[in-house]
PDB file of N, CA and C in Angstrom:
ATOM      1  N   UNK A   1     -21.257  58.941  13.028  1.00  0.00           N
ATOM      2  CA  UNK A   1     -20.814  58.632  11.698  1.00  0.00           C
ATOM      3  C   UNK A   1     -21.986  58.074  10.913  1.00  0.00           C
ATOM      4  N   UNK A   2     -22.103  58.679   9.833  1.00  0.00           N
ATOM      5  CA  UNK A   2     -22.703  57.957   8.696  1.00  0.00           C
ATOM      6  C   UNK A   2     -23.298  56.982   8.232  1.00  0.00           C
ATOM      7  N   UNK A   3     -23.602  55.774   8.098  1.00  0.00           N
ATOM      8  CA  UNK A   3     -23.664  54.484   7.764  1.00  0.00           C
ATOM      9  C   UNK A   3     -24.384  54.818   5.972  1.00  0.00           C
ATOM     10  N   UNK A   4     -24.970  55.371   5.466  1.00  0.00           N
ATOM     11  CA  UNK A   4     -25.050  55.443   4.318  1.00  0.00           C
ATOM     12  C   UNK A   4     -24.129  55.810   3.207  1.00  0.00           C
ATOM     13  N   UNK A   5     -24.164  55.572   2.246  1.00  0.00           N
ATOM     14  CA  UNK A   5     -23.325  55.330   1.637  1.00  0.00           C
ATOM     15  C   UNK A   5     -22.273  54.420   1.337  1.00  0.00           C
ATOM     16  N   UNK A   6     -21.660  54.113   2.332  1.00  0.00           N
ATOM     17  CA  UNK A   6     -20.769  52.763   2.505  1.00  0.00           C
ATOM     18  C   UNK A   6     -21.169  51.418   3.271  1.00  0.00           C
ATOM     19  N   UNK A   7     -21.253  50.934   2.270  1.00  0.00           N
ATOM     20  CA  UNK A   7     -21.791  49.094   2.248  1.00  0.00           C
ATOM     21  C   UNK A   7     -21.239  48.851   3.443  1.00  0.00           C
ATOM     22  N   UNK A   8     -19.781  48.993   3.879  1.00  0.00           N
ATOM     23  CA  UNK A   8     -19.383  47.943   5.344  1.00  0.00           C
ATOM     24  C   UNK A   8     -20.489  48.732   6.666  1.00  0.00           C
ATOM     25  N   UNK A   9     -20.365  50.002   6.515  1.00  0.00           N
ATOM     26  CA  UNK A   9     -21.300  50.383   7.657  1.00  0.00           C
ATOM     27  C   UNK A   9     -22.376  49.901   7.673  1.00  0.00           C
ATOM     28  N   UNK A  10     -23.032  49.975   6.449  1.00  0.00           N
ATOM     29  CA  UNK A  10     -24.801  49.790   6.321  1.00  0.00           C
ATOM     30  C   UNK A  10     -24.652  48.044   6.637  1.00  0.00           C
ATOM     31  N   UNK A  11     -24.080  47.109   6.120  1.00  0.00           N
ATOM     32  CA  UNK A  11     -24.220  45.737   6.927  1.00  0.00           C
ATOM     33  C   UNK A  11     -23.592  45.854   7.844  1.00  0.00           C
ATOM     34  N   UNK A  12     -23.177  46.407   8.765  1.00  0.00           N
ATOM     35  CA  UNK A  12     -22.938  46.853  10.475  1.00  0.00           C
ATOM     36  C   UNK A  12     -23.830  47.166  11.381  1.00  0.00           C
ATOM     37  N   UNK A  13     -24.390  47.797  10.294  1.00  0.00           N
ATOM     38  CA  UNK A  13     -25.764  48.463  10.957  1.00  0.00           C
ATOM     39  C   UNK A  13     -26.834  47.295  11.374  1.00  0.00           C
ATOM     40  N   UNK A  14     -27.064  46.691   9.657  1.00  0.00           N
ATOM     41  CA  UNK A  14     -28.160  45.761   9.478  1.00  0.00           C
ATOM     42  C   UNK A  14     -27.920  44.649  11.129  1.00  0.00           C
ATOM     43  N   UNK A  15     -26.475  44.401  11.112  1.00  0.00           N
ATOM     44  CA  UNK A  15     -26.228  43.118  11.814  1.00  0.00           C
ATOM     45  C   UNK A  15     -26.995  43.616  13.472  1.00  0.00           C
ATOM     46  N   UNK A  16     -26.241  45.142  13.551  1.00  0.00           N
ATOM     47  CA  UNK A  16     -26.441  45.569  14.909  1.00  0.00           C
ATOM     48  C   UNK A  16     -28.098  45.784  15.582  1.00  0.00           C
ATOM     49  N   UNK A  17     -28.462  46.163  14.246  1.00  0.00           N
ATOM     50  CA  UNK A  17     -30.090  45.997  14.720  1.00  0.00           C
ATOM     51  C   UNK A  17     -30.823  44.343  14.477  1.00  0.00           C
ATOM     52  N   UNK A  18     -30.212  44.026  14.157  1.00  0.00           N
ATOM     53  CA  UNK A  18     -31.012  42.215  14.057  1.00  0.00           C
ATOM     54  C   UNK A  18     -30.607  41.695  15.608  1.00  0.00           C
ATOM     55  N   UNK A  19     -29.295  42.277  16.316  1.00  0.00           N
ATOM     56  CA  UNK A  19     -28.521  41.621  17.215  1.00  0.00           C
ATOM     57  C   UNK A  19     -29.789  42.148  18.918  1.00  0.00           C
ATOM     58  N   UNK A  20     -30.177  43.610  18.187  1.00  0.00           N
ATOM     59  CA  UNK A  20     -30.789  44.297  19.314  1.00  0.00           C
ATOM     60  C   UNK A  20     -32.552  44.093  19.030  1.00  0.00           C
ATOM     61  N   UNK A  21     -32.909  43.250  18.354  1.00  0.00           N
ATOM     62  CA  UNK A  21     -34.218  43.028  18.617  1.00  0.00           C
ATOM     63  C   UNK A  21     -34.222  41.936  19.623  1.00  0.00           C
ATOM     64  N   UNK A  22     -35.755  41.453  19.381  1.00  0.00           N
ATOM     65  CA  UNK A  22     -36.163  41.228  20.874  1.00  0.00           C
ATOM     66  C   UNK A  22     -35.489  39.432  20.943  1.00  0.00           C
ATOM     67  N   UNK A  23     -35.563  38.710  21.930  1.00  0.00           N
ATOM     68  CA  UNK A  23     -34.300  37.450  22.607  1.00  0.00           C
ATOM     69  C   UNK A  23     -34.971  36.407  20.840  1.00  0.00           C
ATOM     70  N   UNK A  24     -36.338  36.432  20.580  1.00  0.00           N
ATOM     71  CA  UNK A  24     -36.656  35.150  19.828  1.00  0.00           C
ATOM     72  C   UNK A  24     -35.881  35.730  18.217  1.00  0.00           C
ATOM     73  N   UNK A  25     -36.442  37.070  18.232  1.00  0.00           N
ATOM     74  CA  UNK A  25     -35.760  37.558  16.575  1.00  0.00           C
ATOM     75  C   UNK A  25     -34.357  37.367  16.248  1.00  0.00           C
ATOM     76  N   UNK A  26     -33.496  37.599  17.738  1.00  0.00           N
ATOM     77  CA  UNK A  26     -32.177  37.345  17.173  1.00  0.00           C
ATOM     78  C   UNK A  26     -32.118  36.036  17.593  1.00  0.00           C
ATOM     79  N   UNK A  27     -33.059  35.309  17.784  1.00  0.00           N
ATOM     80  CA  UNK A  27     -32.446  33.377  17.753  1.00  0.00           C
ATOM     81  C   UNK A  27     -32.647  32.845  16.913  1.00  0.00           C
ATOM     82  N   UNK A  28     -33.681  33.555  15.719  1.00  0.00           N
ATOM     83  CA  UNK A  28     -33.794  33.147  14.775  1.00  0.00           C
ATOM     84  C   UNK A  28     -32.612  33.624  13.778  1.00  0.00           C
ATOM     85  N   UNK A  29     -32.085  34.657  13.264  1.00  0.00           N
ATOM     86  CA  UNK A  29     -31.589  35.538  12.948  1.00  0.00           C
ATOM     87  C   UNK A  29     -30.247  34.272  13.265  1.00  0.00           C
ATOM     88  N   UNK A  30     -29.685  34.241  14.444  1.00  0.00           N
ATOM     89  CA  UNK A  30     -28.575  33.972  14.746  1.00  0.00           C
ATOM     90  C   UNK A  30     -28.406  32.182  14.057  1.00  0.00           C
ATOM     91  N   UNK A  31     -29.833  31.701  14.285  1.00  0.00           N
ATOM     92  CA  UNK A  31     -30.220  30.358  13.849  1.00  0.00           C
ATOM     93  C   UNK A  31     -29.712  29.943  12.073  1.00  0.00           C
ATOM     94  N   UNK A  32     -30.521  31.222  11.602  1.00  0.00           N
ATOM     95  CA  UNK A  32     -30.433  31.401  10.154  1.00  0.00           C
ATOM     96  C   UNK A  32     -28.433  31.827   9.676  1.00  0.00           C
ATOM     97  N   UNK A  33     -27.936  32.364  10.413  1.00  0.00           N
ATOM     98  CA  UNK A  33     -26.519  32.563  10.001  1.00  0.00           C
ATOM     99  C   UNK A  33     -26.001  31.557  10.300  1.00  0.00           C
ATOM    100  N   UNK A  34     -26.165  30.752  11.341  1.00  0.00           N
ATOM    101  CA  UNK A  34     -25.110  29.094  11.505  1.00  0.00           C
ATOM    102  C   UNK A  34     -26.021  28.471  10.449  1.00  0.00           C
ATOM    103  N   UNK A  35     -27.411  27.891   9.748  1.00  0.00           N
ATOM    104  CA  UNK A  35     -27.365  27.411   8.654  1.00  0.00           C
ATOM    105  C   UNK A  35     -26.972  28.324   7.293  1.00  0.00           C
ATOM    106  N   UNK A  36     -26.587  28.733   7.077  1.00  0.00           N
ATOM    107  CA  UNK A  36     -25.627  29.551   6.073  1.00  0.00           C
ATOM    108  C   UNK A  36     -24.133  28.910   5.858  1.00  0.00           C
ATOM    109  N   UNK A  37     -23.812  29.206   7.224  1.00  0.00           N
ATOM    110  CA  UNK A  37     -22.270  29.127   7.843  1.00  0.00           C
ATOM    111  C   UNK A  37     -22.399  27.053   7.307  1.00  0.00           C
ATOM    112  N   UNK A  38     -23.169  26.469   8.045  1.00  0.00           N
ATOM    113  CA  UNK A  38     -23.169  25.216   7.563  1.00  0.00           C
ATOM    114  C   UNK A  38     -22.757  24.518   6.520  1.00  0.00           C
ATOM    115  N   UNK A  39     -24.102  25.189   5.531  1.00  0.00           N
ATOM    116  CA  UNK A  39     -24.232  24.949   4.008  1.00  0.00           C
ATOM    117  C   UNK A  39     -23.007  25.346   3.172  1.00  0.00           C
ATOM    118  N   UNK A  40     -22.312  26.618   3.759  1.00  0.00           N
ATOM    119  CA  UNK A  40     -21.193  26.877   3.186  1.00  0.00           C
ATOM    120  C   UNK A  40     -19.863  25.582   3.587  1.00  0.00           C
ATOM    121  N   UNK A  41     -19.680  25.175   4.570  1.00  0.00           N
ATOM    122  CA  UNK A  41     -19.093  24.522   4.950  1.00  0.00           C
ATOM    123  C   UNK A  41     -19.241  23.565   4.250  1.00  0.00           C
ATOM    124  N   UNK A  42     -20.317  22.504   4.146  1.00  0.00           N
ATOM    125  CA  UNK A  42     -20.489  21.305   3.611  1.00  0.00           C
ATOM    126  C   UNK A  42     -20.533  21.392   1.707  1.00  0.00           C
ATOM    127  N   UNK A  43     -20.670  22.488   1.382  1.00  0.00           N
ATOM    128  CA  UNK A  43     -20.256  22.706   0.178  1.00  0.00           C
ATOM    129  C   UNK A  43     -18.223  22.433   0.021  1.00  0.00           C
ATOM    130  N   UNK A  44     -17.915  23.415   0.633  1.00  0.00           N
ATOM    131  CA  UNK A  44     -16.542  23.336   0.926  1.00  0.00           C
ATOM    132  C   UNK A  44     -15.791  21.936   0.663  1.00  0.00           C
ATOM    133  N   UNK A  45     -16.181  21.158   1.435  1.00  0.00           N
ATOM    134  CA  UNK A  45     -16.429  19.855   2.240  1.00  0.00           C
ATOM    135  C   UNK A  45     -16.294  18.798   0.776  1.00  0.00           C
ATOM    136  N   UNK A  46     -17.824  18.942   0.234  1.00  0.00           N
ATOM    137  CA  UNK A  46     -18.051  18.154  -0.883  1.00  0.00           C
ATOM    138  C   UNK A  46     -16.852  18.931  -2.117  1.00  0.00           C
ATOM    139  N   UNK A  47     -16.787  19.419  -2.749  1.00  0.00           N
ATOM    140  CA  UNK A  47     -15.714  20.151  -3.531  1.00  0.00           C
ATOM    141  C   UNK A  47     -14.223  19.404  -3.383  1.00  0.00           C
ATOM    142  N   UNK A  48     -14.137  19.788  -2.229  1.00  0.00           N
ATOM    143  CA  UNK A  48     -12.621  19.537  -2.064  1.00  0.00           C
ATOM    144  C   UNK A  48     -12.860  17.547  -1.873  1.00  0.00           C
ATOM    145  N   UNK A  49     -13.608  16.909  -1.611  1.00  0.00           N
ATOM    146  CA  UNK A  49     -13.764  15.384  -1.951  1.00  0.00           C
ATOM    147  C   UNK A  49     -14.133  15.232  -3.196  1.00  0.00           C
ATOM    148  N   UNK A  50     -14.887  16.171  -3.766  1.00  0.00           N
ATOM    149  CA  UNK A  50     -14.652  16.035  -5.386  1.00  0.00           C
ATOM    150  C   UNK A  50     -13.510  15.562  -6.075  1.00  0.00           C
ATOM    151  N   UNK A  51     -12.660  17.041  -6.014  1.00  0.00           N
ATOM    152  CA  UNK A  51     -11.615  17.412  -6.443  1.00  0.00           C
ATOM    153  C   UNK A  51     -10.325  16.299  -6.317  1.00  0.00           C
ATOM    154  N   UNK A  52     -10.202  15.636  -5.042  1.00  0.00           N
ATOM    155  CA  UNK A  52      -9.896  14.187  -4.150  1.00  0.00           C
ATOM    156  C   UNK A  52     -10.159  12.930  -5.710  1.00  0.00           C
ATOM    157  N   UNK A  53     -11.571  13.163  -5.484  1.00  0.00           N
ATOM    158  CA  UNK A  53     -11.843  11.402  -6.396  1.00  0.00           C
ATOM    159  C   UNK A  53     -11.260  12.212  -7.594  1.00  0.00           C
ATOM    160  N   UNK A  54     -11.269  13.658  -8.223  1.00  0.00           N
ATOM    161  CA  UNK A  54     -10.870  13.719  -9.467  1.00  0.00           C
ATOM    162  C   UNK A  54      -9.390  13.277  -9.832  1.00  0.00           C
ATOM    163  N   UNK A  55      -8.875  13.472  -9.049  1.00  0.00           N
ATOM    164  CA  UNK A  55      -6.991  13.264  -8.968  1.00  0.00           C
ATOM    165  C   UNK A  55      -7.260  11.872  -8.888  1.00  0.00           C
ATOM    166  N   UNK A  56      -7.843  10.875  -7.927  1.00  0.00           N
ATOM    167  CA  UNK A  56      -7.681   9.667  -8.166  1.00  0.00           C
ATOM    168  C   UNK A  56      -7.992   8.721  -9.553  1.00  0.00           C
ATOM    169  N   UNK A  57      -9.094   9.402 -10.127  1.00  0.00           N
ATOM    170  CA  UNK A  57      -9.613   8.813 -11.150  1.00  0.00           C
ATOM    171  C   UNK A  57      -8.419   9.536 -12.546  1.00  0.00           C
ATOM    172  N   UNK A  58      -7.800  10.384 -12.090  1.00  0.00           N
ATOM    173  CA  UNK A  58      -6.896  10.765 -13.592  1.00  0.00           C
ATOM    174  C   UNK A  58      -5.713   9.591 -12.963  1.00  0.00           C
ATOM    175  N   UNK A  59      -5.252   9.387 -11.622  1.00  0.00           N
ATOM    176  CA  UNK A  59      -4.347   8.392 -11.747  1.00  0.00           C
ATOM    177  C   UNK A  59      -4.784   7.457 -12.100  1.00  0.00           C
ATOM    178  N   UNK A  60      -5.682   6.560 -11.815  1.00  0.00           N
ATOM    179  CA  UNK A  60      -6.219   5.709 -12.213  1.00  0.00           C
ATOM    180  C   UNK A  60      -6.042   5.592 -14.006  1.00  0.00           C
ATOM    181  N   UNK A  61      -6.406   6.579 -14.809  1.00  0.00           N
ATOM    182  CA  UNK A  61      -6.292   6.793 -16.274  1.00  0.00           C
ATOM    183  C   UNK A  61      -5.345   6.373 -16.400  1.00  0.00           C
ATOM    184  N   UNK A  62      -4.308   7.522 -16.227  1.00  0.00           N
ATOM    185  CA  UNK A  62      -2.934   7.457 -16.912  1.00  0.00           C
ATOM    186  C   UNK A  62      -2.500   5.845 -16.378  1.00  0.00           C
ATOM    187  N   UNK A  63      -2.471   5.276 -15.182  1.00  0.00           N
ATOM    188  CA  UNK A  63      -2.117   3.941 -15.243  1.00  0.00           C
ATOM    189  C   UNK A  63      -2.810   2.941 -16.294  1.00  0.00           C
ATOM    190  N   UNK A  64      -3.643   3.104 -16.132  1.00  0.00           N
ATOM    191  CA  UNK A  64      -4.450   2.459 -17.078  1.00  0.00           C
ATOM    192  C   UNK A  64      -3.962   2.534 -18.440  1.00  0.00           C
ATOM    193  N   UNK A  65      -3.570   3.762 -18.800  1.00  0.00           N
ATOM    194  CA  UNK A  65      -2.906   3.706 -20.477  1.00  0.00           C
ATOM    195  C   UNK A  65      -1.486   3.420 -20.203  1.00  0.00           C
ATOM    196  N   UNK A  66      -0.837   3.340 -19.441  1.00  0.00           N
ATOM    197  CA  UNK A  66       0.371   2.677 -19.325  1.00  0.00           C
ATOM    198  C   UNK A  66       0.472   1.357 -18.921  1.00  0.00           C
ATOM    199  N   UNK A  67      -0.268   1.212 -18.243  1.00  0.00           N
ATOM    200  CA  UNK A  67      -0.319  -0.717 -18.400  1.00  0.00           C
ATOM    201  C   UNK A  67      -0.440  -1.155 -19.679  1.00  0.00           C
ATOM    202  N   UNK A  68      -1.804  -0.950 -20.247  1.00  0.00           N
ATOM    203  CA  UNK A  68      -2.087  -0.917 -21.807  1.00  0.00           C
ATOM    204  C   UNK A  68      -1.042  -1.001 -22.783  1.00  0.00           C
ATOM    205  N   UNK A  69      -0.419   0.185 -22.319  1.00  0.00           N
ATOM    206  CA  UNK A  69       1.104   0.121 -23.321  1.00  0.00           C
ATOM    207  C   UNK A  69       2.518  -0.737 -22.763  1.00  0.00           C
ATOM    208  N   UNK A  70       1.797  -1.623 -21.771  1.00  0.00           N
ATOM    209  CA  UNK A  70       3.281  -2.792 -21.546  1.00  0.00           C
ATOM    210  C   UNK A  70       4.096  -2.690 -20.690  1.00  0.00           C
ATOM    211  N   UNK A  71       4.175  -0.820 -20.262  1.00  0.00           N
ATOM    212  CA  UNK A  71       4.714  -0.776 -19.412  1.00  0.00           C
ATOM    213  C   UNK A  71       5.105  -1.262 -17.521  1.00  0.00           C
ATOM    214  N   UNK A  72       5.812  -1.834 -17.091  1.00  0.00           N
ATOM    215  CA  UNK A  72       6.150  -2.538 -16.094  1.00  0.00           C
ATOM    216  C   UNK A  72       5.641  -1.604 -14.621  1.00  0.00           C
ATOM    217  N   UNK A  73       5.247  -2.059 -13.790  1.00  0.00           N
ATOM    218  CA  UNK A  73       4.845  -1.475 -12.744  1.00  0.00           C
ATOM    219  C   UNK A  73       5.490  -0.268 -12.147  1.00  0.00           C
ATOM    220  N   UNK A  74       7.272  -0.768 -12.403  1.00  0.00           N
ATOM    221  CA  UNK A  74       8.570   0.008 -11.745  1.00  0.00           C
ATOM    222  C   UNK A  74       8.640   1.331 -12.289  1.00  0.00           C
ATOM    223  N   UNK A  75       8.104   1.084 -14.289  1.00  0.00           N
ATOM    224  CA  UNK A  75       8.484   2.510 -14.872  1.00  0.00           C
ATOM    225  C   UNK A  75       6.776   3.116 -14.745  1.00  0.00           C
ATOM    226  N   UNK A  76       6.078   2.682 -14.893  1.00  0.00           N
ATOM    227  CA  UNK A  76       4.715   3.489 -14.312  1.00  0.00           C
ATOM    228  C   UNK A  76       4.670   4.574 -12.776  1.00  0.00           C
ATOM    229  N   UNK A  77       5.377   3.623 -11.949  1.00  0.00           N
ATOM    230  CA  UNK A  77       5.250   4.475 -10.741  1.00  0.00           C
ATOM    231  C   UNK A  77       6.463   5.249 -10.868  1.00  0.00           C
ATOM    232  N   UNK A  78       7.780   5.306 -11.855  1.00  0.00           N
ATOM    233  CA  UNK A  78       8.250   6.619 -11.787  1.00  0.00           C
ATOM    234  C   UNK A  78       7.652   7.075 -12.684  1.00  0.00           C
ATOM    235  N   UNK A  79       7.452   7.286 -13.576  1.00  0.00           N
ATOM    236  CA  UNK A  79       6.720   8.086 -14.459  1.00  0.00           C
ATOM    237  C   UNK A  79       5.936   9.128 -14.072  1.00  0.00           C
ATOM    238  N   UNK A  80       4.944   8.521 -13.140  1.00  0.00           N
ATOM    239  CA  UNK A  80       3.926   9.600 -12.476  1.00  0.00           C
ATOM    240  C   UNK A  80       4.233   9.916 -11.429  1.00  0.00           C
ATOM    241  N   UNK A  81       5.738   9.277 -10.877  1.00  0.00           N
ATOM    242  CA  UNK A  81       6.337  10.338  -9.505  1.00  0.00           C
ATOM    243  C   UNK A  81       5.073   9.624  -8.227  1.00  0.00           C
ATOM    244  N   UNK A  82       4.712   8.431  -8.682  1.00  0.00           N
ATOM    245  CA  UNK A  82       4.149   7.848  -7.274  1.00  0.00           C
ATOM    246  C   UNK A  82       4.461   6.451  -6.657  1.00  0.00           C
ATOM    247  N   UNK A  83       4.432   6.223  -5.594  1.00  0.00           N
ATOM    248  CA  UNK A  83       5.017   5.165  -4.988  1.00  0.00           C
ATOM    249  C   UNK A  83       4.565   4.016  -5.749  1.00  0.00           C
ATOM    250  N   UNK A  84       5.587   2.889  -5.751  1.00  0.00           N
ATOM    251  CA  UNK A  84       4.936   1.402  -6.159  1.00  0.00           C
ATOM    252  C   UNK A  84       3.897   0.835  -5.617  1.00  0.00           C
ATOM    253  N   UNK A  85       3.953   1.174  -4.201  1.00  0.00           N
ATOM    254  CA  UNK A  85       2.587   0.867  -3.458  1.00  0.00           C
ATOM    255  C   UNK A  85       1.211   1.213  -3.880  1.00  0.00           C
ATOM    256  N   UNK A  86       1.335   2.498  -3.928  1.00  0.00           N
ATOM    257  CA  UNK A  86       0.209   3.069  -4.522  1.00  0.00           C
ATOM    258  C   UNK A  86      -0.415   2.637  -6.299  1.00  0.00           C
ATOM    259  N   UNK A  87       0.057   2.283  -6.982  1.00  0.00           N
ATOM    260  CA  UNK A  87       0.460   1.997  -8.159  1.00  0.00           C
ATOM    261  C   UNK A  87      -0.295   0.393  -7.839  1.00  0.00           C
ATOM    262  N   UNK A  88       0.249  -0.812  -7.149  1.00  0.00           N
ATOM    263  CA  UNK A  88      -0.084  -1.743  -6.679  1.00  0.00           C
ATOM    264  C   UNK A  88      -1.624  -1.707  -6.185  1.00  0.00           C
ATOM    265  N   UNK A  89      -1.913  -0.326  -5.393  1.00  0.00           N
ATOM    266  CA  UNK A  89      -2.818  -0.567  -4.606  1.00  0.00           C
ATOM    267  C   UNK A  89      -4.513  -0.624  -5.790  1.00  0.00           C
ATOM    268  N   UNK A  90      -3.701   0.555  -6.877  1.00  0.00           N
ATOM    269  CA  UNK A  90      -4.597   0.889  -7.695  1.00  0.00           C
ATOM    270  C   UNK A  90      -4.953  -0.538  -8.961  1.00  0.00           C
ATOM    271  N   UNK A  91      -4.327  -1.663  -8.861  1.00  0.00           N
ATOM    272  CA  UNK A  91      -4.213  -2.223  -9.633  1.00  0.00           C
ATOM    273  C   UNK A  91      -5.519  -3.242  -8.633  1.00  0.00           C
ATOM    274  N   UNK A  92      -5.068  -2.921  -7.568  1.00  0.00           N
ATOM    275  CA  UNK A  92      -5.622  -4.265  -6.448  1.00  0.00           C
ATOM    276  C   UNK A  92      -5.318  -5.798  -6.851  1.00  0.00           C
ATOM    277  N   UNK A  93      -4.045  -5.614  -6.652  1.00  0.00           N
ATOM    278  CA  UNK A  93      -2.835  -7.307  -6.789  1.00  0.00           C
ATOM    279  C   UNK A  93      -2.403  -7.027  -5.447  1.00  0.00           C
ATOM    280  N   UNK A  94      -2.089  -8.414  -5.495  1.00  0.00           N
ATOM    281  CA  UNK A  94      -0.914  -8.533  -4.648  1.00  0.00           C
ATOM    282  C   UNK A  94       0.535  -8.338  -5.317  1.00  0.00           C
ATOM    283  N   UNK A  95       1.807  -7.915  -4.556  1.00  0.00           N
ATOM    284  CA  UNK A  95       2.789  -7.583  -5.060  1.00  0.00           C
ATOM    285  C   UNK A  95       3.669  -9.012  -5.791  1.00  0.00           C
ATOM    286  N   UNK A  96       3.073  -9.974  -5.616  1.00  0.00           N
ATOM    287  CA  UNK A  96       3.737 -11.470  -5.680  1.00  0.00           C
ATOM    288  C   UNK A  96       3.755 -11.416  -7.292  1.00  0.00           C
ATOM    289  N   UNK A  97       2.119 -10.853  -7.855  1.00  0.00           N
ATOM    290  CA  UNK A  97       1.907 -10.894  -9.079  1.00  0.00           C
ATOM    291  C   UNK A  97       3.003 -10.169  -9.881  1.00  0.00           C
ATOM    292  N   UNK A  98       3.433  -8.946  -9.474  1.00  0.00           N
ATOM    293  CA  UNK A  98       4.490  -8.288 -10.455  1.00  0.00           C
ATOM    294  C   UNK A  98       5.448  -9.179 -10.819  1.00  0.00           C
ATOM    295  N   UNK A  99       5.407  -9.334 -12.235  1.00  0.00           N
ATOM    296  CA  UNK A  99       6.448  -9.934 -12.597  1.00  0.00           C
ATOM    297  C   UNK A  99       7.483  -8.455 -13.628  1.00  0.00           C
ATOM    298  N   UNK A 100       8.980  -8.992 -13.806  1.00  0.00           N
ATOM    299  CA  UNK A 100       9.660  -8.264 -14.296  1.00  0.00           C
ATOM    300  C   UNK A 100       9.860  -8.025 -15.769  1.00  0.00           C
ATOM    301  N   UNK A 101       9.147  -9.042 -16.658  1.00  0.00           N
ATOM    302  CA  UNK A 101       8.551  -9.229 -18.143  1.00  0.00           C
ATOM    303  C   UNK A 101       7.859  -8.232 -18.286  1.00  0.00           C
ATOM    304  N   UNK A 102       7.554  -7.241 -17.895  1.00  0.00           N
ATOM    305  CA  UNK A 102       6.596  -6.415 -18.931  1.00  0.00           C
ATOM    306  C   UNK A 102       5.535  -5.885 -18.256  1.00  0.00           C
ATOM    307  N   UNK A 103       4.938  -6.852 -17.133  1.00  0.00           N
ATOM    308  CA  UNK A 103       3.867  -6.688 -16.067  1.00  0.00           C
ATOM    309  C   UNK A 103       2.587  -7.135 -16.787  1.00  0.00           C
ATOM    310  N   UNK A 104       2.766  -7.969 -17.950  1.00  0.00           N
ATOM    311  CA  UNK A 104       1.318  -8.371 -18.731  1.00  0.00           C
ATOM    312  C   UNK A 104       0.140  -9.108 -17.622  1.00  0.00           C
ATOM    313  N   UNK A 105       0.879 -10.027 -16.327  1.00  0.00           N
ATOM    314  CA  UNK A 105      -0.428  -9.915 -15.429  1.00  0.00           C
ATOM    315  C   UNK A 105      -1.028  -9.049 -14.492  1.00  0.00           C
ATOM    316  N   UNK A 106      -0.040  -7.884 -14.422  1.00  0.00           N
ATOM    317  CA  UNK A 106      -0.572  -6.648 -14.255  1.00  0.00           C
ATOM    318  C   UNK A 106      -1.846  -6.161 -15.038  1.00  0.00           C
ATOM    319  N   UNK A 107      -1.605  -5.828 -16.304  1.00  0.00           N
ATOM    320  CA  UNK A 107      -2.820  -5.327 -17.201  1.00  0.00           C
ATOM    321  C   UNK A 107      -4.132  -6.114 -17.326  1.00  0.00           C
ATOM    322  N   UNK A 108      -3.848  -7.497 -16.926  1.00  0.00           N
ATOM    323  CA  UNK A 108      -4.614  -8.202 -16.946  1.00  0.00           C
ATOM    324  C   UNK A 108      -6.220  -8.366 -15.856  1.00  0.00           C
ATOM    325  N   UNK A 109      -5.307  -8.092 -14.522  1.00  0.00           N
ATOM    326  CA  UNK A 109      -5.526  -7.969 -13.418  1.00  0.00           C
ATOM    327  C   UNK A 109      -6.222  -6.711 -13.168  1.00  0.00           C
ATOM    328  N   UNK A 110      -5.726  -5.376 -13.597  1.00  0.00           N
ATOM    329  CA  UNK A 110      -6.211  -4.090 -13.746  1.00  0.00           C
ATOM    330  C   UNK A 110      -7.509  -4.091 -14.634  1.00  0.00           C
ATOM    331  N   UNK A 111      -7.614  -4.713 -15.927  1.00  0.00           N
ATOM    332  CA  UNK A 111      -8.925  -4.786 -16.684  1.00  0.00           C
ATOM    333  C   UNK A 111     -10.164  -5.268 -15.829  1.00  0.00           C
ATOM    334  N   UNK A 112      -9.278  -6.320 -15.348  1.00  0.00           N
ATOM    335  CA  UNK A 112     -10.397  -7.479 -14.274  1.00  0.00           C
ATOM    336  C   UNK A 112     -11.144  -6.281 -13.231  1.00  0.00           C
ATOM    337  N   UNK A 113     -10.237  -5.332 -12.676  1.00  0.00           N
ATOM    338  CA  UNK A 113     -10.611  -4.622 -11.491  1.00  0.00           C
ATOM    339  C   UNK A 113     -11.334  -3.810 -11.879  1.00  0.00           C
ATOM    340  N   UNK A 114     -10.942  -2.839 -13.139  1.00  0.00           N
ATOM    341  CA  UNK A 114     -11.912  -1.851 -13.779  1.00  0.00           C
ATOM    342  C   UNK A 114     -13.128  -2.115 -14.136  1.00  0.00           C
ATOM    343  N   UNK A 115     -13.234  -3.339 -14.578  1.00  0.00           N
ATOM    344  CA  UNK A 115     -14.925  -3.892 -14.976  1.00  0.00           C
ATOM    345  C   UNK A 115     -15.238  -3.997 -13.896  1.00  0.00           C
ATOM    346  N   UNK A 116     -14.714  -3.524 -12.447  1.00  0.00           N
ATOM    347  CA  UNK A 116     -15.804  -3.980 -11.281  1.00  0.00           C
ATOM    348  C   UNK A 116     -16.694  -2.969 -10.463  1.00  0.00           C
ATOM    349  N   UNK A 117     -15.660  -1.981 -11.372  1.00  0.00           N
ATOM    350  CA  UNK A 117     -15.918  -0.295 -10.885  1.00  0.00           C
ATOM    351  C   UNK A 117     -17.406  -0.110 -11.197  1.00  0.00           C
TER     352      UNK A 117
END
């Protein structure tokens, strides 16, 4: 069969003759495709921890403009459909602090934390 013309053969080919040279060419060869395989990986890797801090830092926002606006810890974490804990955690209080007024030492507490960022 053929190998010209069609790309999957002709890199079939390429691979099969890199595979059949002599023991050092394909250790290099084989060397050079796991750093490929790597770099792709750790790209992967970084992206998707990107993507991670990006979601944290938009929660972070939107709490942030809802504290701002008065709102109480209870209607923040339904609002954005996330636990009180989490909500708490992002504020970095203790839960003692929530009060049921409004959460004004909430916002307070949250400013304090953001200037530390």
């Amino acid at each position: 069969m053929e190998a010209k013309g069609n790309p999957y053969m002709e890199a079939a080919k390429d691979v099969m003759d890199k595979i059949n040279q002599s023991e050092t060419e394909r250790y290099l060869y084989l060397r050079q495709e796991m750093a490929i395989t790597d770099e792709k990986s750790r790209l992967m890797t970084a992206e998707r921890k990107g993507r991670e801090e990006g979601e944290i830092l938009k929660l972070i926002s939107l709490v942030q403009k809802k504290c701002l606006r008065g709102k109480a810890l209870e209607v923040v974490s339904e609002e954005l459909e996330e636990d009180p804990e989490n909500i708490r955690e992002i504020y970095g209080i203790d839960a003692k602090l929530v009060m049921s007024d409004g959460g004004y030492p909430i916002c307070m507490e949250f400013d304090r934390v953001i200037k530390t960022l």
